[in-house]
C-alpha atoms as a PDB file:
ATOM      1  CA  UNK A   1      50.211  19.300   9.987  1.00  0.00           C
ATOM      2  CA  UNK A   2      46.636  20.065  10.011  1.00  0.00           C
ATOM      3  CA  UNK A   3      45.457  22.890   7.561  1.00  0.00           C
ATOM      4  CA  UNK A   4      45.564  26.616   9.176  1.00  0.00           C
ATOM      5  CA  UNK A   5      42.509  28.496   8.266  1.00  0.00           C
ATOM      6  CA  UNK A   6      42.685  32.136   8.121  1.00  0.00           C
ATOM      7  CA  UNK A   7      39.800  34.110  10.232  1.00  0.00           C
ATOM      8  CA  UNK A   8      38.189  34.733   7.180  1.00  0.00           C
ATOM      9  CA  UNK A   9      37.927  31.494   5.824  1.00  0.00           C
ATOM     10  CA  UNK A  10      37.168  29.870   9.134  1.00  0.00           C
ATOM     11  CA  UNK A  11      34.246  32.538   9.475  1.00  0.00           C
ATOM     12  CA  UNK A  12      33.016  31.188   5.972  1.00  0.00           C
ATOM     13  CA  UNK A  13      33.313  27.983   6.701  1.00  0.00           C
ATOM     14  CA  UNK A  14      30.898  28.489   9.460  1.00  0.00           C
ATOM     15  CA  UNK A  15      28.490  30.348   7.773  1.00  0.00           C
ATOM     16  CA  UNK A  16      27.898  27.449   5.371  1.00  0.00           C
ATOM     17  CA  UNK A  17      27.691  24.893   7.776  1.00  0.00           C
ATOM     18  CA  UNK A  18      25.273  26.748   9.718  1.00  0.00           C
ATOM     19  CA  UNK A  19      23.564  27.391   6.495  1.00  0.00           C
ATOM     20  CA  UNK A  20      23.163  23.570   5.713  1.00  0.00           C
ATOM     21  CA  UNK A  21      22.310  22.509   8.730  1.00  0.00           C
ATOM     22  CA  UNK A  22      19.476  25.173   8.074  1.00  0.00           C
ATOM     23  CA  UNK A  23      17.888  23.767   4.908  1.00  0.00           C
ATOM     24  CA  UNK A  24      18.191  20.330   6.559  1.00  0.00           C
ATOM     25  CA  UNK A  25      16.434  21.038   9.407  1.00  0.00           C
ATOM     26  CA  UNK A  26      13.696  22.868   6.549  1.00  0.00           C
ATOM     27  CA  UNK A  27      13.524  20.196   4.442  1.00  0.00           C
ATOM     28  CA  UNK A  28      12.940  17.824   7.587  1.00  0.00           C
ATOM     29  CA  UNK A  29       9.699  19.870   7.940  1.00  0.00           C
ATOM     30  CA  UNK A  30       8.502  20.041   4.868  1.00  0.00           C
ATOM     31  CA  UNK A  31       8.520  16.118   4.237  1.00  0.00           C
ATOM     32  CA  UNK A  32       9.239  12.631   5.510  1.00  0.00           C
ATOM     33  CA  UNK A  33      11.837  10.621   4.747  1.00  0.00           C
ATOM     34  CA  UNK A  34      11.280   8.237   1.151  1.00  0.00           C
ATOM     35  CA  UNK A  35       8.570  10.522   0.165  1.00  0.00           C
ATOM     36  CA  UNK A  36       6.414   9.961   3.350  1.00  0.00           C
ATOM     37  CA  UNK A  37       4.184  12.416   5.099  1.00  0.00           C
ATOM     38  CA  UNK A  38       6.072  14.487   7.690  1.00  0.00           C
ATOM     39  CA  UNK A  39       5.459  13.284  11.446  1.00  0.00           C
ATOM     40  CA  UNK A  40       4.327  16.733  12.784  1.00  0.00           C
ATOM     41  CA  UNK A  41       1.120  16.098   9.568  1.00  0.00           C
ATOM     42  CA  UNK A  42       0.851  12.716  11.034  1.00  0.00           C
ATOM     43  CA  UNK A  43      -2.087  12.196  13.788  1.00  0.00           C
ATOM     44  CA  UNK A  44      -4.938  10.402  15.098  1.00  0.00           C
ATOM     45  CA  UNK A  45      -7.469  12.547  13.295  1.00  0.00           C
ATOM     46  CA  UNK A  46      -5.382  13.770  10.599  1.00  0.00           C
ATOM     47  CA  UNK A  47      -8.352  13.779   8.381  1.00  0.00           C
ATOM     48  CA  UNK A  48     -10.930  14.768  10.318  1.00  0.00           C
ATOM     49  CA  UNK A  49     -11.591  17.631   8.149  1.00  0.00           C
ATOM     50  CA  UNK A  50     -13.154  15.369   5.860  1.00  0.00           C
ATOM     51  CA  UNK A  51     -15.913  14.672   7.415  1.00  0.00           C
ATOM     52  CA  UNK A  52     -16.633  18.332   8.469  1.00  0.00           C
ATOM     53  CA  UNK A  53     -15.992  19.273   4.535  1.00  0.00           C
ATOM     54  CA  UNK A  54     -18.422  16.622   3.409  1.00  0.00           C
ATOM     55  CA  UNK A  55     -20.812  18.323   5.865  1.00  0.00           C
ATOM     56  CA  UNK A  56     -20.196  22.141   5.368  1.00  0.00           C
ATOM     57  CA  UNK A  57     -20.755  22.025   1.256  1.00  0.00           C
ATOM     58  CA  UNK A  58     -24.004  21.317   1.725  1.00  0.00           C
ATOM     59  CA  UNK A  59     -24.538  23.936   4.466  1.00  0.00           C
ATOM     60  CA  UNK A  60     -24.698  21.447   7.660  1.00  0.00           C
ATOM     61  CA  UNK A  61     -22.986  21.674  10.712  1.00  0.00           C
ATOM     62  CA  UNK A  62     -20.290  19.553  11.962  1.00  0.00           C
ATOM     63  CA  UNK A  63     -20.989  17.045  14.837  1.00  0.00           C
ATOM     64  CA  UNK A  64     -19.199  17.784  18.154  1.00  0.00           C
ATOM     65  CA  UNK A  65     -18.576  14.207  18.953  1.00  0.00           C
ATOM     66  CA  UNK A  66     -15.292  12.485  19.116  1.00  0.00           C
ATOM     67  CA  UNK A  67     -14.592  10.472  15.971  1.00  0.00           C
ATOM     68  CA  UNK A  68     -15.255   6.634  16.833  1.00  0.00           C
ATOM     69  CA  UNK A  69     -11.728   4.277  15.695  1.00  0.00           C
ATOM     70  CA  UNK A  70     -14.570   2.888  13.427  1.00  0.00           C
ATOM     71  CA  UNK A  71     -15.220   6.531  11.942  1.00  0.00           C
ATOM     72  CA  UNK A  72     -11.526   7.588  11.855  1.00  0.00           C
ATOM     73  CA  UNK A  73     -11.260   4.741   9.950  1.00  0.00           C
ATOM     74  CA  UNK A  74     -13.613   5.299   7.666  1.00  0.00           C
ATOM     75  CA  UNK A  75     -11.812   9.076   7.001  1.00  0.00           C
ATOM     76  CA  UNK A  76      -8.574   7.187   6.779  1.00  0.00           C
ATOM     77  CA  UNK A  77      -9.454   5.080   4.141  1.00  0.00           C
ATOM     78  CA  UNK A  78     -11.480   7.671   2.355  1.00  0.00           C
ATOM     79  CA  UNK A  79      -8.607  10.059   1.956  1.00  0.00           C
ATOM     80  CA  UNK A  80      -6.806   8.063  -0.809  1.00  0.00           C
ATOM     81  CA  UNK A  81      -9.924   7.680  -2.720  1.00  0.00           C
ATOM     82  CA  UNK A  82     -11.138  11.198  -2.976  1.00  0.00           C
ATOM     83  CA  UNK A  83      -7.322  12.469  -3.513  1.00  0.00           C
ATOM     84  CA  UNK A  84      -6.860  12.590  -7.548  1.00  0.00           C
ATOM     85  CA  UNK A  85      -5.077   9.478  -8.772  1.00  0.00           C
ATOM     86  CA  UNK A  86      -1.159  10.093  -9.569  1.00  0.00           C
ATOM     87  CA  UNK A  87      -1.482  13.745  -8.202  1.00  0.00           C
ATOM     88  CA  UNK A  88       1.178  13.136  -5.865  1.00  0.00           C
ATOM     89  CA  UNK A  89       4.279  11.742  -7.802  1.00  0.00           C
ATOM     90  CA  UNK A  90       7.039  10.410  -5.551  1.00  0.00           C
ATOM     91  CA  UNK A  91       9.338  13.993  -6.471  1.00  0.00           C
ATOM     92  CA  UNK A  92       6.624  16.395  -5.401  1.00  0.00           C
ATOM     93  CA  UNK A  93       5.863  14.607  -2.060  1.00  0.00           C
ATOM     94  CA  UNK A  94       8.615  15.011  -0.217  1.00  0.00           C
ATOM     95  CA  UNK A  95       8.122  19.033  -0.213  1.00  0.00           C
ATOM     96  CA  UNK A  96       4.986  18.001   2.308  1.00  0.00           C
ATOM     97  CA  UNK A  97       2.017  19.123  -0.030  1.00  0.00           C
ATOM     98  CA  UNK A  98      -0.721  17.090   1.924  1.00  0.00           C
ATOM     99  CA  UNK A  99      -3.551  19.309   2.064  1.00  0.00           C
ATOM    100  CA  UNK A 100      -7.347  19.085   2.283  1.00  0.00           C
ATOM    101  CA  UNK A 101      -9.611  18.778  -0.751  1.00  0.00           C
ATOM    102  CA  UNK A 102     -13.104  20.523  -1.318  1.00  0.00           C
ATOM    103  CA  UNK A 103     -15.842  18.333  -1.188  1.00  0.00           C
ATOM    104  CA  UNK A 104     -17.055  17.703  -4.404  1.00  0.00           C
ATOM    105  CA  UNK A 105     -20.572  19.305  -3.982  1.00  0.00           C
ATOM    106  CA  UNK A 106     -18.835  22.641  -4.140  1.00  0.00           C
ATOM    107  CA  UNK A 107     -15.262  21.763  -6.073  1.00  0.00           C
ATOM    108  CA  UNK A 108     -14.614  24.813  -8.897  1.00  0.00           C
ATOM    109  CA  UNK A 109     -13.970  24.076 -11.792  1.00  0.00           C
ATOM    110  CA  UNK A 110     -16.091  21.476 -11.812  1.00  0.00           C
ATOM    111  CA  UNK A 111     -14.002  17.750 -12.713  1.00  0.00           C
ATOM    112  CA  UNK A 112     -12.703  17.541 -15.594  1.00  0.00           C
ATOM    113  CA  UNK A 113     -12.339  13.790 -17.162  1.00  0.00           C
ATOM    114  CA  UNK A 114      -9.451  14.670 -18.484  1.00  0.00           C
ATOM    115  CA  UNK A 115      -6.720  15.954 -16.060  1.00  0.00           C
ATOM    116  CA  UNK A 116      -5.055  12.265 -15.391  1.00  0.00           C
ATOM    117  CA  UNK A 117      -4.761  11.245 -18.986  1.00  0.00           C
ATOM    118  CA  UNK A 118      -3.318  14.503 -20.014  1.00  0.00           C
ATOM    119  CA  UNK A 119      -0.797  14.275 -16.731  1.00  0.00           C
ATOM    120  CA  UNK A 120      -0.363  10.501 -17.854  1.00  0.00           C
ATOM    121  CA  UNK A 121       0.655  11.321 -21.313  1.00  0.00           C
ATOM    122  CA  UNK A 122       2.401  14.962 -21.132  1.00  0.00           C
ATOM    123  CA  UNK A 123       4.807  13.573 -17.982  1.00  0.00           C
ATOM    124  CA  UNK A 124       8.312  12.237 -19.271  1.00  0.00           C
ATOM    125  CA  UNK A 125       8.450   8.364 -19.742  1.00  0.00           C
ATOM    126  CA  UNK A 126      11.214   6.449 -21.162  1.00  0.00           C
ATOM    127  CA  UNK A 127       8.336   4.519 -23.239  1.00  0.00           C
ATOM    128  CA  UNK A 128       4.677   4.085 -23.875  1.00  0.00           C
ATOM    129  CA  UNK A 129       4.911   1.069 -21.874  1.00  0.00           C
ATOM    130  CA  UNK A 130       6.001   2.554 -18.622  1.00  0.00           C
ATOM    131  CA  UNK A 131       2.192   5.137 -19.110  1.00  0.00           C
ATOM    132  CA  UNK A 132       0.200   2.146 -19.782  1.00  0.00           C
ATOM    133  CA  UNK A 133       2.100   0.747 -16.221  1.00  0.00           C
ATOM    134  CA  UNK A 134       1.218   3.054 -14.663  1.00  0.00           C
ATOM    135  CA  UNK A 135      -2.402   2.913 -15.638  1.00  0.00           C
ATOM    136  CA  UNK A 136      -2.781  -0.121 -14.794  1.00  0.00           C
ATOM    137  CA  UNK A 137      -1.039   0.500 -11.123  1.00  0.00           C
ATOM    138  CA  UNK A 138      -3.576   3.297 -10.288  1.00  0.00           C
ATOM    139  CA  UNK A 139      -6.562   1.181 -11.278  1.00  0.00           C
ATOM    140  CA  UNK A 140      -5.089  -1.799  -9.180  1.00  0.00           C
ATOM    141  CA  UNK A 141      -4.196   0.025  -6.078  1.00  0.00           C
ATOM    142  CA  UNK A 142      -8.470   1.633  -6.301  1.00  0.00           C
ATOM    143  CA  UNK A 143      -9.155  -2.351  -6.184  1.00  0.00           C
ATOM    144  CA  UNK A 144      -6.877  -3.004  -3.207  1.00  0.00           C
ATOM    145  CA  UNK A 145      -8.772   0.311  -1.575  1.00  0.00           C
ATOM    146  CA  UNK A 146     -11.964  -0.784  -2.630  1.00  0.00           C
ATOM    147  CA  UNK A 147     -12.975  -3.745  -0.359  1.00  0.00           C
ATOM    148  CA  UNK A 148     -11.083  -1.536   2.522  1.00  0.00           C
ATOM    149  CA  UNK A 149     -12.870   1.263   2.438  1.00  0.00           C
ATOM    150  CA  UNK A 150     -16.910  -0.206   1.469  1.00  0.00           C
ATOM    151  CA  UNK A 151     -16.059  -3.199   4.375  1.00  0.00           C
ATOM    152  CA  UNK A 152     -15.681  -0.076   6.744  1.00  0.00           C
ATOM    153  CA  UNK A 153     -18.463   2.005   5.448  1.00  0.00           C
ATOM    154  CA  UNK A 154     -21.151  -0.818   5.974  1.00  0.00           C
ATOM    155  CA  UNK A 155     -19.536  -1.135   9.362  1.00  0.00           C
ATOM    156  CA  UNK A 156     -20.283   2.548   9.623  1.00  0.00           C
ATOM    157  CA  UNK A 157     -23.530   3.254   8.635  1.00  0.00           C
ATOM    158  CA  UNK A 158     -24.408  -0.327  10.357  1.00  0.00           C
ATOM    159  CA  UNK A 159     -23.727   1.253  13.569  1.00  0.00           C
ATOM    160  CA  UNK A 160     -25.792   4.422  12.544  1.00  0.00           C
ATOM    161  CA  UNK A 161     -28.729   2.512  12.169  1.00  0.00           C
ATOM    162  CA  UNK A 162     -28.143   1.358  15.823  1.00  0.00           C
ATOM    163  CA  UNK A 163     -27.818   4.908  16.481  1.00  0.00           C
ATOM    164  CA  UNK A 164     -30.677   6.105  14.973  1.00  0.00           C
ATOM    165  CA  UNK A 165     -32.996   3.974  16.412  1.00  0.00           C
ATOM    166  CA  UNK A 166     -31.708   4.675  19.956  1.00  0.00           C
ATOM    167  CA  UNK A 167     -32.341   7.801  19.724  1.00  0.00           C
ATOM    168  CA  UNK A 168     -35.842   8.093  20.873  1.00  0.00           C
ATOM    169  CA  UNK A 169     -35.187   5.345  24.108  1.00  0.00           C
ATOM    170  CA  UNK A 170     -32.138   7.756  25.369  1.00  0.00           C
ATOM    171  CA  UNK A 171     -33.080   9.318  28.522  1.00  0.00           C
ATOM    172  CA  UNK A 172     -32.908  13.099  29.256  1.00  0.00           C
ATOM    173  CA  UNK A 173     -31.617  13.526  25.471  1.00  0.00           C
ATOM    174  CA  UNK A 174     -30.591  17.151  24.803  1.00  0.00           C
ATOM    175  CA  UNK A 175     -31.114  18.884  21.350  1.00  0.00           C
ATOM    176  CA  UNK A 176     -27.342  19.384  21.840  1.00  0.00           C
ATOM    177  CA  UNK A 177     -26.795  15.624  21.815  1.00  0.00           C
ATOM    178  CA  UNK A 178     -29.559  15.135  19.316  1.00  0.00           C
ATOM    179  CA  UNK A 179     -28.256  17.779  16.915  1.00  0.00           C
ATOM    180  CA  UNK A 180     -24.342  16.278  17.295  1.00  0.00           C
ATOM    181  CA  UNK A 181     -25.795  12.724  17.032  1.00  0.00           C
ATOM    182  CA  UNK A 182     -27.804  13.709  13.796  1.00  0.00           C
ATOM    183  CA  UNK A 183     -25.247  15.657  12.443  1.00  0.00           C
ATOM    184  CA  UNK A 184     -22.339  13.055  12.804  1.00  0.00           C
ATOM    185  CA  UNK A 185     -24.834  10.273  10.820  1.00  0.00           C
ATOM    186  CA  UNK A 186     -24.998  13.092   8.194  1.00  0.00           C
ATOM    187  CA  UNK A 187     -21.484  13.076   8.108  1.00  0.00           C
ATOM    188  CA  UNK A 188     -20.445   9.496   7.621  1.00  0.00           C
ATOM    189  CA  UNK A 189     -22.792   9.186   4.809  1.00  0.00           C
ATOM    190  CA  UNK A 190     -21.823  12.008   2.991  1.00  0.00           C
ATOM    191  CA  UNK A 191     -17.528  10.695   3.495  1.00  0.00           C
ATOM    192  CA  UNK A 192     -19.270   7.629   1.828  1.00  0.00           C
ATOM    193  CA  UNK A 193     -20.961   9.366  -1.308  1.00  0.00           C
ATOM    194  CA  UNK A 194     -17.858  11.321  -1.588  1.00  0.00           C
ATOM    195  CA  UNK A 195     -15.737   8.878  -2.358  1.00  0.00           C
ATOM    196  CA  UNK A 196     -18.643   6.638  -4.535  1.00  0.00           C
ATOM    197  CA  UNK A 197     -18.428  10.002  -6.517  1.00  0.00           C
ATOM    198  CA  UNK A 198     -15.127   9.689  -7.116  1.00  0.00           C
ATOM    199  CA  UNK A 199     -15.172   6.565  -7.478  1.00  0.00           C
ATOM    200  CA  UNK A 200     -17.388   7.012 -10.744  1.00  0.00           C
ATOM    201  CA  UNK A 201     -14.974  10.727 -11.706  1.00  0.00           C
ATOM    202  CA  UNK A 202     -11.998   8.019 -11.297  1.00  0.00           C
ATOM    203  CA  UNK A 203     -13.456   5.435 -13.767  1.00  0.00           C
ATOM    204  CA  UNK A 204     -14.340   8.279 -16.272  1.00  0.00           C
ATOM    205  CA  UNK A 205     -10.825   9.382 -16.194  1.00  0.00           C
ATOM    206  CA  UNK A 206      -9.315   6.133 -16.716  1.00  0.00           C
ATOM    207  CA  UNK A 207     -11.695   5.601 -19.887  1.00  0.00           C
ATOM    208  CA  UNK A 208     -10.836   8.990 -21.222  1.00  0.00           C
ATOM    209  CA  UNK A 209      -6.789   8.019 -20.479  1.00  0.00           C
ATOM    210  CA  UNK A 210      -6.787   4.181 -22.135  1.00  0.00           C
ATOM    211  CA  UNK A 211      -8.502   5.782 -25.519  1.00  0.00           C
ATOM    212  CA  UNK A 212      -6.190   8.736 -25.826  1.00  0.00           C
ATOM    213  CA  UNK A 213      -3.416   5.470 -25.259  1.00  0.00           C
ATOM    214  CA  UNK A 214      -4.925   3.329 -27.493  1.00  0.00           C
ATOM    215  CA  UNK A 215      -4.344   5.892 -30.584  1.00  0.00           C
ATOM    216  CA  UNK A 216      -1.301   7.492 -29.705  1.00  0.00           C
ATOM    217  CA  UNK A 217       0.813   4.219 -28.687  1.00  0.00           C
ATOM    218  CA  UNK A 218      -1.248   0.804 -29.671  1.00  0.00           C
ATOM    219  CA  UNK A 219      -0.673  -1.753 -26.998  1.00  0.00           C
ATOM    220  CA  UNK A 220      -1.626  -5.708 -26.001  1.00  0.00           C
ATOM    221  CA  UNK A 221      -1.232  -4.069 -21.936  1.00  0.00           C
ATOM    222  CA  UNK A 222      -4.093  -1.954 -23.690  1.00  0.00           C
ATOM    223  CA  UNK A 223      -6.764  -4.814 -22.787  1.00  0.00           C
ATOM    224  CA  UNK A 224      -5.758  -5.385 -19.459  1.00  0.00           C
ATOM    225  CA  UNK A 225      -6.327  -1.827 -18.277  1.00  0.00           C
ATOM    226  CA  UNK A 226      -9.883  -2.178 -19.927  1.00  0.00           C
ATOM    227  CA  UNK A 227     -10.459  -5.483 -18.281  1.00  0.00           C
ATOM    228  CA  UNK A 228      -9.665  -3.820 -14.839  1.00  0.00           C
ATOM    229  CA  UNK A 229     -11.472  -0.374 -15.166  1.00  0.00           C
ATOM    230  CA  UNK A 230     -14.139  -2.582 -16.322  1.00  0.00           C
ATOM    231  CA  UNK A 231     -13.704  -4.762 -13.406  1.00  0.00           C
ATOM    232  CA  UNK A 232     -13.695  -1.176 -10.722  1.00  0.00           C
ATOM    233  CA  UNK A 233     -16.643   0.241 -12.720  1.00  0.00           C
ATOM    234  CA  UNK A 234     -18.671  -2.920 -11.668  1.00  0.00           C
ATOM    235  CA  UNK A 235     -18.057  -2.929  -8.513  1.00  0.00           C
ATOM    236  CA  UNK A 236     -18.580   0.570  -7.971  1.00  0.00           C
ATOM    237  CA  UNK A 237     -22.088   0.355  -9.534  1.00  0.00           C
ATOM    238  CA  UNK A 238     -22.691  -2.537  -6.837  1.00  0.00           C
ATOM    239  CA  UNK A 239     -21.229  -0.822  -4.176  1.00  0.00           C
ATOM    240  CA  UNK A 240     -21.810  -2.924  -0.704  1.00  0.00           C
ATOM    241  CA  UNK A 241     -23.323  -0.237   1.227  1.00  0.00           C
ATOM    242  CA  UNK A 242     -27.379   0.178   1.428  1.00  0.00           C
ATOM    243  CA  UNK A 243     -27.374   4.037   3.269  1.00  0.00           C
ATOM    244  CA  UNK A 244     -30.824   5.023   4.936  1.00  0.00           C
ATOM    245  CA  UNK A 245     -31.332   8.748   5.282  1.00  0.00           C
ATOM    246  CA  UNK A 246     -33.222   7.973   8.408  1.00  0.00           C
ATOM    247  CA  UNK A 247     -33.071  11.699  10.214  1.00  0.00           C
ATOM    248  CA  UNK A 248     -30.980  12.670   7.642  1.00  0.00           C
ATOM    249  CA  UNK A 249     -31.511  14.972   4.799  1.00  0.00           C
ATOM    250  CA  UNK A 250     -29.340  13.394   2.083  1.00  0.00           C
ATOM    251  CA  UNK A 251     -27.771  15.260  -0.656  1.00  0.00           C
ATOM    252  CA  UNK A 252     -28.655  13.815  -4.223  1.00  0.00           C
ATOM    253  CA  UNK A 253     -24.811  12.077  -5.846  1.00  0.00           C
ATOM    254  CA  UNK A 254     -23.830  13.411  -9.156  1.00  0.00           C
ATOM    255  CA  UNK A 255     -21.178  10.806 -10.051  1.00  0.00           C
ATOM    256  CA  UNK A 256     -20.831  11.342 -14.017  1.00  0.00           C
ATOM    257  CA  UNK A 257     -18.316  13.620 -15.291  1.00  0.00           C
END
């Protein structure tokens, strides 16, 4: 015969389902499912803001204009660049803590070189191995972003020449349409010297990471991590993106921390 539950128990019984099927429905919200970003974070212009940070540290307005696909793309790419490498480990992101970043021409504290390597080497690992790993993965996936991300900026600023240019042989041109036009070129160069900054704050941090390594926990893996960082650090130098301030001001790029 099926179990006869008193009133009592049958009113506790309820109170816990409804009380699980409470912190389910939380936890649905707060993150997406194998660590990914919830759907309700997830949009078109998701990062927007970055462009209108870049912009607002160095006291300029934000363009009005719709973001371009080419220009959303750029922000797309951009975001896992300027995000500090490893700050989101696999535990931590399904609690949804996506969240905008200040732009680095008015971050406090100012970078510190040293954040990642202490994170790398104070986290539990089984081994010495497993940091050097995971090294190495960081530096590899900045590679992968690399060609990604510079491909679309010289797309970008490409275009903004094209802009530029036609700016004088538009008709009827209002210093609305001038100001948003000028202001969104301002933008997409600053996303780009954002992320060449870090970019160079990335490679610093790796450096400072592989020595601390190197004397706690002597490793062959040791010279592959320098052989990439090496490899990133070269190709950031040589970065495939020649940016003309045209109308715009420009904002001088600190990139050594």
């Amino acid at each position: 015969m099926p179990e006869m539950l008193s009133p009592k128990r049958s009113r506790r019984r309820s109170e816990f389902t409804l009380l699980l099927a409470s912190l389910l429905m939380l936890g649905g919200c707060s993150g997406g499912d194998f660590g990914r970003t919830a759907a309700d974070f997830r949009n078109d212009d998701m990062h927007r803001w970055i462009g209108a940070e870049a912009t607002g540290s160095v006291g300029q307005p934000a363009s009005e204009f719709q973001l371009t696909d080419i220009e959303r793309q750029l922000r797309d790419q951009a975001y896992p660049l300027i995000e500090p490498p490893h700050s989101r480990p696999a535990w931590k992101s399904v609690f949804g803590d996506y969240k905008p970043i200040a732009a680095p021409w008015r971050q406090k504290p100012q970078f510190d070189r040293t954040a990642y390597g202490r994170l790398l080497i104070d986290e539990p690992h089984r081994s010495h191995a497993s940091r050097y790993a995971q090294l190495i993965d960081d530096v590899r996936d900045d590679l992968a972003r690399f060609d990604a991300f510079f491909t679309t900026a010289d797309r970008v600023i490409s275009l903004d020449r094209k802009r530029n240019a036609s700016l004088k042989l538009v008709s009827e041109l209002s210093p609305r349409e001038r100001n948003d036009a000028v202001a969104r070129m301002e933008e997409n160069m600053l996303v780009v010297q954002w992320v060449q900054q870090c970019l160079q704050r990335r490679i610093s941090s790796y450096r400072w990471a592989l020595e601390r390594l190197v004397i706690q926990a002597p490793d062959n893996a040791a010279a592959t991590a320098d052989r990439l960082i090496s490899e990133l650090a070269a190709r950031a130098d040589h970065a495939p993106v020649a940016m003309q301030p045209g109308p715009m001001s420009g904002v001088a790029l600190r990139t050594r921390g």
